[in-house]
PDB file of N, CA and C in Angstrom:
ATOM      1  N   UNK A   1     184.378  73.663 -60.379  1.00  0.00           N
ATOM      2  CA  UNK A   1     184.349  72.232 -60.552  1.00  0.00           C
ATOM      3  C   UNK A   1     185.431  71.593 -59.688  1.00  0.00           C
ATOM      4  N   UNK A   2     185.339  70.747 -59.357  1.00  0.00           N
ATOM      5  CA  UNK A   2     186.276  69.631 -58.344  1.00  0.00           C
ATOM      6  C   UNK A   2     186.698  68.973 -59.150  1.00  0.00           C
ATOM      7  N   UNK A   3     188.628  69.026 -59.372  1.00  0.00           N
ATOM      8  CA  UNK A   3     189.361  68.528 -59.511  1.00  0.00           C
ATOM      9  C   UNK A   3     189.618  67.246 -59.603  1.00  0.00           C
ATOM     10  N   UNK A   4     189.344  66.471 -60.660  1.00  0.00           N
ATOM     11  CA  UNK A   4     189.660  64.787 -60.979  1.00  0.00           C
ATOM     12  C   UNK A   4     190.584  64.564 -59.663  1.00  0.00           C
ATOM     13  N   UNK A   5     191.352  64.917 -59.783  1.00  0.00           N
ATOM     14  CA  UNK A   5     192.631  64.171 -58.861  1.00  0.00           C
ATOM     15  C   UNK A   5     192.686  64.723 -58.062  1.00  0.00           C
ATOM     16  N   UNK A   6     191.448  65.605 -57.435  1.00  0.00           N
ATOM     17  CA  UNK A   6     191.761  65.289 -55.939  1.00  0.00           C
ATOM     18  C   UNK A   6     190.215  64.432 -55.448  1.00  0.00           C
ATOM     19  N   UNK A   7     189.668  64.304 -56.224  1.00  0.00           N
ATOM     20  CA  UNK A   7     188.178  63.130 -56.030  1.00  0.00           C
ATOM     21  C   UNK A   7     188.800  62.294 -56.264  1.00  0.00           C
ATOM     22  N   UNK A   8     189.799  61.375 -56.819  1.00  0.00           N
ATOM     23  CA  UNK A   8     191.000  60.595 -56.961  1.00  0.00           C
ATOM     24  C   UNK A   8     191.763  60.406 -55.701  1.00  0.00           C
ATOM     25  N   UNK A   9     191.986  61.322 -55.084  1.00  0.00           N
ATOM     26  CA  UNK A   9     193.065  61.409 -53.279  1.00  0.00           C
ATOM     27  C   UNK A   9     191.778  61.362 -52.510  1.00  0.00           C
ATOM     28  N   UNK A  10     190.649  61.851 -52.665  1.00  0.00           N
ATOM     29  CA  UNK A  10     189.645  61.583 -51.678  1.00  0.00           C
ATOM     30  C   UNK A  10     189.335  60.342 -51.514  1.00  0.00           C
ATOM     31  N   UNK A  11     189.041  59.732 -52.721  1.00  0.00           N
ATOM     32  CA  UNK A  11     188.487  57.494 -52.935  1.00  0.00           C
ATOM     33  C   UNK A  11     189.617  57.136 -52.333  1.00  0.00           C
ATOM     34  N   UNK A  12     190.933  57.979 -52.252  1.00  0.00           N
ATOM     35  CA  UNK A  12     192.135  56.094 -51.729  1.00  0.00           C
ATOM     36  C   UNK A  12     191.901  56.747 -50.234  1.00  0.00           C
ATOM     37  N   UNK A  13     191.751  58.015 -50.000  1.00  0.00           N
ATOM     38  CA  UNK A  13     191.774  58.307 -49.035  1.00  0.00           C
ATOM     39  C   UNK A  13     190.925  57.537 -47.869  1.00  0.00           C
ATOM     40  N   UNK A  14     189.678  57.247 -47.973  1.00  0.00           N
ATOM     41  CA  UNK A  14     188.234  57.051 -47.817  1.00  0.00           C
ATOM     42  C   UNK A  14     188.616  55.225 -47.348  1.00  0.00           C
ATOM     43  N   UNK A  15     189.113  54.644 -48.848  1.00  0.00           N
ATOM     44  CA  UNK A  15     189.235  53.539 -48.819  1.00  0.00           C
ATOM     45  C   UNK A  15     190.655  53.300 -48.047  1.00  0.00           C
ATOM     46  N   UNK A  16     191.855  53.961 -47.594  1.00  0.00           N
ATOM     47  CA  UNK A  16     192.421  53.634 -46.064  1.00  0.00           C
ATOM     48  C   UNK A  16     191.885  53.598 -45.423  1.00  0.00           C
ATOM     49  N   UNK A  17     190.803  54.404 -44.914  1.00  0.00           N
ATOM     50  CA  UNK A  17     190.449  53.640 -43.357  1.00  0.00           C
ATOM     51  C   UNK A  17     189.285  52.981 -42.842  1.00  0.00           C
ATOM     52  N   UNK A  18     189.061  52.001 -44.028  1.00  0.00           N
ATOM     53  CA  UNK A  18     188.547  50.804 -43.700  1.00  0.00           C
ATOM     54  C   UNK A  18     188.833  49.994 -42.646  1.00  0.00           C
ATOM     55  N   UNK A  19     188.015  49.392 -41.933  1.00  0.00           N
ATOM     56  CA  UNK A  19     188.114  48.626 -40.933  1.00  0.00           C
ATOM     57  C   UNK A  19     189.459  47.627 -41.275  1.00  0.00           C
ATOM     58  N   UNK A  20     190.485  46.888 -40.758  1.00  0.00           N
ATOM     59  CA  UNK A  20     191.442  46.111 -40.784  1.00  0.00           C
ATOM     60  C   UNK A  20     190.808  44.664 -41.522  1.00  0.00           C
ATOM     61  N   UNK A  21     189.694  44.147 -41.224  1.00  0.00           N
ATOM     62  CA  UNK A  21     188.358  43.141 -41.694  1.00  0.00           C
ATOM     63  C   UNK A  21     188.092  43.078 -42.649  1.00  0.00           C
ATOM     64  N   UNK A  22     187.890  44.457 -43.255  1.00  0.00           N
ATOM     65  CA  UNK A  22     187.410  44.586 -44.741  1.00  0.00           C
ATOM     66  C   UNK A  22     188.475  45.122 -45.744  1.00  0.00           C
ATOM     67  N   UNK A  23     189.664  44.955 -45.460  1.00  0.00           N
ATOM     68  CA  UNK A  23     190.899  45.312 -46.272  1.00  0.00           C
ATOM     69  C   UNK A  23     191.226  44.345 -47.601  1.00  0.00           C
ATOM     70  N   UNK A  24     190.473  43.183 -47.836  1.00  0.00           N
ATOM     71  CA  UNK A  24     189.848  42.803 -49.298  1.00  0.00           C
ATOM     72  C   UNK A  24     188.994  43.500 -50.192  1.00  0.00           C
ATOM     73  N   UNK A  25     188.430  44.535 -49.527  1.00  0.00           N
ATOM     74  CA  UNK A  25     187.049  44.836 -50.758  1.00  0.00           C
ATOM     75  C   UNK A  25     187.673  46.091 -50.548  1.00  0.00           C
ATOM     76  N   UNK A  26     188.905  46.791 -49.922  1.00  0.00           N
ATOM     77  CA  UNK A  26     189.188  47.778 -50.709  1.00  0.00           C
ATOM     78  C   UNK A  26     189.440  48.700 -51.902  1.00  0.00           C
ATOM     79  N   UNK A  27     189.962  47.862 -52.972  1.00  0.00           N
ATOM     80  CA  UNK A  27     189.737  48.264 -54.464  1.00  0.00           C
ATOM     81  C   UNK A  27     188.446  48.704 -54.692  1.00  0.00           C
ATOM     82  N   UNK A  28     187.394  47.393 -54.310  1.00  0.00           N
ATOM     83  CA  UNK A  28     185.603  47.369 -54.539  1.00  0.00           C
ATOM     84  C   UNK A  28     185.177  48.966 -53.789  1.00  0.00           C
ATOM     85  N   UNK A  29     185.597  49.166 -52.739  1.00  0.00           N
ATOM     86  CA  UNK A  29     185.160  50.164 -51.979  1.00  0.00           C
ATOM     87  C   UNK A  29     185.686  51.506 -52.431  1.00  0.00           C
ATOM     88  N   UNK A  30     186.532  51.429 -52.581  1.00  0.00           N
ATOM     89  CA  UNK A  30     187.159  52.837 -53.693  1.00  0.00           C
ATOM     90  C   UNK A  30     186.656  53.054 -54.762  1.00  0.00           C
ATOM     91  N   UNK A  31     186.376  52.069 -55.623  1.00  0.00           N
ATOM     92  CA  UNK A  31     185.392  52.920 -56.460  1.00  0.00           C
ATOM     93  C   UNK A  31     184.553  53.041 -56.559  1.00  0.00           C
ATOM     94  N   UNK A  32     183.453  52.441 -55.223  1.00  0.00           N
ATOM     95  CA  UNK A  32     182.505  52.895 -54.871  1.00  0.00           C
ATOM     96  C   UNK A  32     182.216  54.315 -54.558  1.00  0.00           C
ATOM     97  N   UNK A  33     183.179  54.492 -53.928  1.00  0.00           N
ATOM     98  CA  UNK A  33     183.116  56.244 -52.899  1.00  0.00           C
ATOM     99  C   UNK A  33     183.890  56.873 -54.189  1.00  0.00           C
ATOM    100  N   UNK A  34     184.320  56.633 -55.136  1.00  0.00           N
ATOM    101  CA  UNK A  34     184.400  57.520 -56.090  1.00  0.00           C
ATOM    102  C   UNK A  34     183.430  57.716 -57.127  1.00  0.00           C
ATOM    103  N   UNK A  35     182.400  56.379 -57.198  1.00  0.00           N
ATOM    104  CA  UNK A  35     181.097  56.437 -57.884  1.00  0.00           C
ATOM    105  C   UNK A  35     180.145  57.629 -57.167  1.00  0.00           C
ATOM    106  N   UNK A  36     180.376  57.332 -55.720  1.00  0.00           N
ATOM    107  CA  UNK A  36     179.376  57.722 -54.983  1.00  0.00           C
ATOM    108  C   UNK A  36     179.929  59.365 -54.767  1.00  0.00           C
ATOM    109  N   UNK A  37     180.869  59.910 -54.907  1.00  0.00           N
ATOM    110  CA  UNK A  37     181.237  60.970 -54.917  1.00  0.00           C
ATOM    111  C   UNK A  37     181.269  62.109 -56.257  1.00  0.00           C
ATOM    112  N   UNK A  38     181.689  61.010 -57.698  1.00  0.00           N
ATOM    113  CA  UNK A  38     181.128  61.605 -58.085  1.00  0.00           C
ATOM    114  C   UNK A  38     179.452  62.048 -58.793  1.00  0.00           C
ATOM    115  N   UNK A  39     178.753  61.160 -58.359  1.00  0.00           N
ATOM    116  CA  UNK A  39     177.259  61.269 -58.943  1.00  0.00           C
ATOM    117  C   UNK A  39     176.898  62.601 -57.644  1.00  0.00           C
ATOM    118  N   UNK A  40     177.631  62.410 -56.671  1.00  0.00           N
ATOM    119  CA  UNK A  40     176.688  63.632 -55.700  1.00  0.00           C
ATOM    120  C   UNK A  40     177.252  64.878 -55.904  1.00  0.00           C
ATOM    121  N   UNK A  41     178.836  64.938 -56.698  1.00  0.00           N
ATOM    122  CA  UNK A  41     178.980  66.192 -56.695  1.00  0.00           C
ATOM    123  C   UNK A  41     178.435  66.701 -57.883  1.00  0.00           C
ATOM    124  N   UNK A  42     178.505  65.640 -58.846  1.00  0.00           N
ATOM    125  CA  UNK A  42     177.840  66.393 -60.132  1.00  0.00           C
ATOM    126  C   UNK A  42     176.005  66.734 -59.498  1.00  0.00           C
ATOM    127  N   UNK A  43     175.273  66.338 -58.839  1.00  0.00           N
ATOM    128  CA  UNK A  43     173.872  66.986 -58.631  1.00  0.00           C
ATOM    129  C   UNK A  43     174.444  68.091 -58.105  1.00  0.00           C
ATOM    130  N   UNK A  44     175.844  68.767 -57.705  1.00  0.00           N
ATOM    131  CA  UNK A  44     175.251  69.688 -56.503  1.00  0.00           C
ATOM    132  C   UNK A  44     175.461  71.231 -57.787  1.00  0.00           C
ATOM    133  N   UNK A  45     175.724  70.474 -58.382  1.00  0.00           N
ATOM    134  CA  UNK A  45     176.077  72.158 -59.690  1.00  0.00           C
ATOM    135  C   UNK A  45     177.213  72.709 -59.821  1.00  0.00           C
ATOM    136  N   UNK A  46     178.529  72.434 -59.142  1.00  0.00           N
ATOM    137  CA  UNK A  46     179.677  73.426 -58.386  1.00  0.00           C
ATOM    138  C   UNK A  46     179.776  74.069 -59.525  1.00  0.00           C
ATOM    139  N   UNK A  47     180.585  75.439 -59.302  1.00  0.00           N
ATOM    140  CA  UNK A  47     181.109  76.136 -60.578  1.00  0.00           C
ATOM    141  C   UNK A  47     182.414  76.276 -59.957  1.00  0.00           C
ATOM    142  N   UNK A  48     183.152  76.553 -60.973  1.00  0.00           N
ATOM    143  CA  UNK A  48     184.719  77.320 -60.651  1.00  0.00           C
ATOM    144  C   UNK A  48     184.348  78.427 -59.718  1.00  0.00           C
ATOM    145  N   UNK A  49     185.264  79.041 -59.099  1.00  0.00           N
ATOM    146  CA  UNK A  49     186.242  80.433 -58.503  1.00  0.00           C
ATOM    147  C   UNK A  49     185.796  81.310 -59.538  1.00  0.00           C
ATOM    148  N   UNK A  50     186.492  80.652 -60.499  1.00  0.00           N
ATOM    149  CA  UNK A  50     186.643  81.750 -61.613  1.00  0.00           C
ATOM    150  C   UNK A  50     185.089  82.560 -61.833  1.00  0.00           C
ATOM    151  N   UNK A  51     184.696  80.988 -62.169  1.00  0.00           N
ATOM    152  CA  UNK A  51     183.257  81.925 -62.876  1.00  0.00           C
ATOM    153  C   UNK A  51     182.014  82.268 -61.865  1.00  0.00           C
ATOM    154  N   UNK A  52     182.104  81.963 -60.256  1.00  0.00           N
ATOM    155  CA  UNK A  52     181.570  82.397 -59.601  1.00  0.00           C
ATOM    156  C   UNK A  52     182.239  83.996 -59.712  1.00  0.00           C
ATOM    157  N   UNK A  53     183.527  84.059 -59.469  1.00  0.00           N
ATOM    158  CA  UNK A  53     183.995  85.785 -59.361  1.00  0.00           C
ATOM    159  C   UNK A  53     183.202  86.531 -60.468  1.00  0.00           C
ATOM    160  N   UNK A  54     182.977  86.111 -61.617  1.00  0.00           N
ATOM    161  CA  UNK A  54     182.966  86.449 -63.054  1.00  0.00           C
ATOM    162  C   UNK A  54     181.533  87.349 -62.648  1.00  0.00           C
ATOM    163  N   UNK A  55     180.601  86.068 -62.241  1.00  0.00           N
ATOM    164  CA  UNK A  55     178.833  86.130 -62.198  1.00  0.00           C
ATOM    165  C   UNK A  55     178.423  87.382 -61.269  1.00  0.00           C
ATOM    166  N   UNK A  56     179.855  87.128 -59.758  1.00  0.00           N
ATOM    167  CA  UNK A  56     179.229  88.339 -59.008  1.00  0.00           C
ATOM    168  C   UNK A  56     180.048  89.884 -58.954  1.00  0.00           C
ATOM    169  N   UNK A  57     180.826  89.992 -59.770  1.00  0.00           N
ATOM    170  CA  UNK A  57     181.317  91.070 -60.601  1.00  0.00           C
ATOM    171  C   UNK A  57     180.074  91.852 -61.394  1.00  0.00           C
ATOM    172  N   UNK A  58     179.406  90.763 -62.168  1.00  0.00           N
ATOM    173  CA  UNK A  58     178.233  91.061 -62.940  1.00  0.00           C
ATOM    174  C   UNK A  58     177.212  91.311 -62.407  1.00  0.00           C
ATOM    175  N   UNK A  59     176.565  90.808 -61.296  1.00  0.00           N
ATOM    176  CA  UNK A  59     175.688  91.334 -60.105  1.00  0.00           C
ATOM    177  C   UNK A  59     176.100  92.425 -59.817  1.00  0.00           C
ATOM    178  N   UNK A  60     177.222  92.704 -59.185  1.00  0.00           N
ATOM    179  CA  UNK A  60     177.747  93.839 -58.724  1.00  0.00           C
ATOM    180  C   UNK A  60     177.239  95.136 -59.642  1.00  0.00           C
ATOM    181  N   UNK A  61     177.689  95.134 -60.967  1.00  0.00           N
ATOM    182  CA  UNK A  61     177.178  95.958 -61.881  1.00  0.00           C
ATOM    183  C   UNK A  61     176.582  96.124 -61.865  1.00  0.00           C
ATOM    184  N   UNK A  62     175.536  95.589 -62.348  1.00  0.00           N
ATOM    185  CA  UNK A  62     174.005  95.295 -62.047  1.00  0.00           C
ATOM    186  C   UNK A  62     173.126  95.887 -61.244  1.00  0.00           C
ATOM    187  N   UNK A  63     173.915  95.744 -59.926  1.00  0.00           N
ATOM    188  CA  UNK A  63     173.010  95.984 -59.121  1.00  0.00           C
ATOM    189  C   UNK A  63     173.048  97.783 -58.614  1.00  0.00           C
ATOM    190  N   UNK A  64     174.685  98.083 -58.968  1.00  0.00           N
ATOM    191  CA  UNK A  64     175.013  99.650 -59.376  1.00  0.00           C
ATOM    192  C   UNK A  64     173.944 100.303 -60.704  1.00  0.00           C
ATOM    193  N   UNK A  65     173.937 100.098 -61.425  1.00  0.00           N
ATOM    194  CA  UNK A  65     173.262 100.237 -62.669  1.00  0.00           C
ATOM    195  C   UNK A  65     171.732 100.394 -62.601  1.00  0.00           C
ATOM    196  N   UNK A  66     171.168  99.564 -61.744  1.00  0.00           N
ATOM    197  CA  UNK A  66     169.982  99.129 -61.435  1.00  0.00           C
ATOM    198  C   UNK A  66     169.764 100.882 -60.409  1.00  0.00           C
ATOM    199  N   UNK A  67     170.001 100.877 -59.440  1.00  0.00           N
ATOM    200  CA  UNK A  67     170.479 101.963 -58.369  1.00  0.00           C
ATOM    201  C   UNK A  67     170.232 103.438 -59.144  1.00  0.00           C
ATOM    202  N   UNK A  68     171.176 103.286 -60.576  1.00  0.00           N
ATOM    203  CA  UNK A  68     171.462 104.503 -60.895  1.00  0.00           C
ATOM    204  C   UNK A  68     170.075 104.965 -61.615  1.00  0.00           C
ATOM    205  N   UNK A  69     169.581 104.071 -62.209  1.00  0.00           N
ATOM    206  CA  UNK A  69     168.404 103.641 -63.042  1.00  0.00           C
ATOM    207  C   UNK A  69     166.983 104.119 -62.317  1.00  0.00           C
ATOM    208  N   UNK A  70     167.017 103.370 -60.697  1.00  0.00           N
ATOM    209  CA  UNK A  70     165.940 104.291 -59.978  1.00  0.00           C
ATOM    210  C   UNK A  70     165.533 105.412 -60.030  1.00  0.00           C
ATOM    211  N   UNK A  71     167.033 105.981 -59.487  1.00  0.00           N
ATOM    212  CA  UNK A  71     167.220 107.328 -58.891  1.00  0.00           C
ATOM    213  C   UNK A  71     166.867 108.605 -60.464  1.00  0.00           C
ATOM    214  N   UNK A  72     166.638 108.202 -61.219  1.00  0.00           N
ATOM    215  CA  UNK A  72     166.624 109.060 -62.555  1.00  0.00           C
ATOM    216  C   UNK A  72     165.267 108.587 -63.046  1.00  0.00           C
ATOM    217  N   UNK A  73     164.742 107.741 -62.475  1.00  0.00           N
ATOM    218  CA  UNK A  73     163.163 107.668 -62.937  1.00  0.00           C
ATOM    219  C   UNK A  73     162.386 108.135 -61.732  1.00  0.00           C
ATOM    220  N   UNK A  74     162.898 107.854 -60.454  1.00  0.00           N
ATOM    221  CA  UNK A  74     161.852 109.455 -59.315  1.00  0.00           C
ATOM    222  C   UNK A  74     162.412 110.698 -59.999  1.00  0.00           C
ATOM    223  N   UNK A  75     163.487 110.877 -60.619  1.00  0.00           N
ATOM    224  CA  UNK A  75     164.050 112.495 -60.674  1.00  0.00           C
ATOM    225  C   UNK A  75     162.961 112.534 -61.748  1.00  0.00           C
ATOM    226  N   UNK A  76     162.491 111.617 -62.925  1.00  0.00           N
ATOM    227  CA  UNK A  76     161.686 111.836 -64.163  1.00  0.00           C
ATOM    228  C   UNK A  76     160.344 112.302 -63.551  1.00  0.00           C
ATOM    229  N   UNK A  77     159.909 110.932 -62.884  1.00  0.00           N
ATOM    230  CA  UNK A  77     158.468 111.124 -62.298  1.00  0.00           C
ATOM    231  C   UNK A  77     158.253 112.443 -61.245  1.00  0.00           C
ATOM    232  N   UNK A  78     159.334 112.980 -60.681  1.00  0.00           N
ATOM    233  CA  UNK A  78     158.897 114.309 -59.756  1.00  0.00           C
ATOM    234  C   UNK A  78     158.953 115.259 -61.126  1.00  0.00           C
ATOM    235  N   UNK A  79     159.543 115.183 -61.720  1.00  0.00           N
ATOM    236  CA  UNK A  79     159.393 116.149 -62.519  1.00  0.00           C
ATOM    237  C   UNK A  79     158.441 116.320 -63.670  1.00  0.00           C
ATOM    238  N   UNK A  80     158.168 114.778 -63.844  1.00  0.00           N
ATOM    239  CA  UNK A  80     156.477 114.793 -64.575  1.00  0.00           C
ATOM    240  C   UNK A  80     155.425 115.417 -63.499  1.00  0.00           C
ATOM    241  N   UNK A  81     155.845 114.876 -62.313  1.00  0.00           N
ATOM    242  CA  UNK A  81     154.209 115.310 -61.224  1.00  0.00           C
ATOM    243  C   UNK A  81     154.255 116.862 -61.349  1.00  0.00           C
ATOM    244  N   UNK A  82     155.412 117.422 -61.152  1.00  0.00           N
ATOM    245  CA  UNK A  82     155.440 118.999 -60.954  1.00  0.00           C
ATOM    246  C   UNK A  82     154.797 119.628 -62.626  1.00  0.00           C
ATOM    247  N   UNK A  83     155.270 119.265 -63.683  1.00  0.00           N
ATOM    248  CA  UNK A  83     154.478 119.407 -64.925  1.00  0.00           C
ATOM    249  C   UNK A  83     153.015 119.505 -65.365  1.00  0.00           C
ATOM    250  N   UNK A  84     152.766 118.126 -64.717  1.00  0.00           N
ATOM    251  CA  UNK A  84     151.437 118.153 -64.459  1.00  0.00           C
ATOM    252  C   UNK A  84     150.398 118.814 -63.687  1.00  0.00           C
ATOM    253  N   UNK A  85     151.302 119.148 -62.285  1.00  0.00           N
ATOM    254  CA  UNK A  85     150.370 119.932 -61.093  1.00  0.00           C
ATOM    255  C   UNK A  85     149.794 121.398 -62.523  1.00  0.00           C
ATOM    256  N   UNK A  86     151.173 122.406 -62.666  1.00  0.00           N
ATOM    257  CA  UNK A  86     151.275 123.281 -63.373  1.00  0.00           C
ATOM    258  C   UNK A  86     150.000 123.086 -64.764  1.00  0.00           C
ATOM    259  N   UNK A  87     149.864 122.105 -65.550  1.00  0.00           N
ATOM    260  CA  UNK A  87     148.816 121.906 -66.519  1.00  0.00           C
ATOM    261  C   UNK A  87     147.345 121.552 -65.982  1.00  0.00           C
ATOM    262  N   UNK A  88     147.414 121.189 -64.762  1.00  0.00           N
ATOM    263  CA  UNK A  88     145.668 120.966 -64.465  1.00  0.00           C
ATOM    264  C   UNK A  88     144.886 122.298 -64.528  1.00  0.00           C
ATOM    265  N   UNK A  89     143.545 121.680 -64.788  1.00  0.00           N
ATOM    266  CA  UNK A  89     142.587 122.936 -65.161  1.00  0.00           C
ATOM    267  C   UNK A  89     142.222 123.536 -63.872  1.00  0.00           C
ATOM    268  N   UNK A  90     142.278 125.168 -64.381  1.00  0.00           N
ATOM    269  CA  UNK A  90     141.528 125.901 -63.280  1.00  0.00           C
ATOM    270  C   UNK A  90     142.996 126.976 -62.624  1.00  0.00           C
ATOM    271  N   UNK A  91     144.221 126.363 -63.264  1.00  0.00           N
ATOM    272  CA  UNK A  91     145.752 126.832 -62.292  1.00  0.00           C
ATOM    273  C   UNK A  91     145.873 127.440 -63.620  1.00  0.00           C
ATOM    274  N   UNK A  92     146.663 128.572 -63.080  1.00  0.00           N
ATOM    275  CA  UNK A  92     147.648 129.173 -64.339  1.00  0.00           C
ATOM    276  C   UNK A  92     146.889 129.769 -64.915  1.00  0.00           C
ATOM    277  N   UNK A  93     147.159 130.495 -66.188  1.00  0.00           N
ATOM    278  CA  UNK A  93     146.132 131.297 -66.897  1.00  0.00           C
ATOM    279  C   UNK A  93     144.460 131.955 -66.643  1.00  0.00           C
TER     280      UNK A  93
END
């Protein structure tokens, strides 16, 4: 999430460098670009640091886990196919 006070240093920021002309509707214009800044950052979703690290820590796992998970269901399924070759009719006995 973005920091009140620095979307706060961004609006006075924004609203210095107004044209020399329009240095009356500066107040007006600052909290415009702080209206307008924050309605666009809230659509964009941000998350923290934090809980982005958190989410792809958890992917990370995941995606290890997932990996390990494959590799032990071909080891299952070769070893069902070989079971099976051995039980079809006509082999063995």
């Amino acid at each position: 999430m973005v920091n009140p006070q620095q979307l706060e240093d961004l609006a006075a920021r924004l609203a210095r460098v107004i044209p020399p002309g329009l240095k009356g509707l500066r107040a007006e214009l600052e909290d415009n670009f702080r209206g307008v800044l924050r309605a666009n950052l809230d659509r964009l979703e941000l998350v923290s640091r934090e809980r982005f690290d958190v989410q792809a820590e958890l992917l990370s796992r995941t995606q290890t886990r997932l990996a390990s998970l494959e590799k032990r269901l071909k080891a299952l399924e070769k070893q069902a196919a070989g079971t099976d070759a051995d039980t079809e009719p006509g082999r063995g006995a």
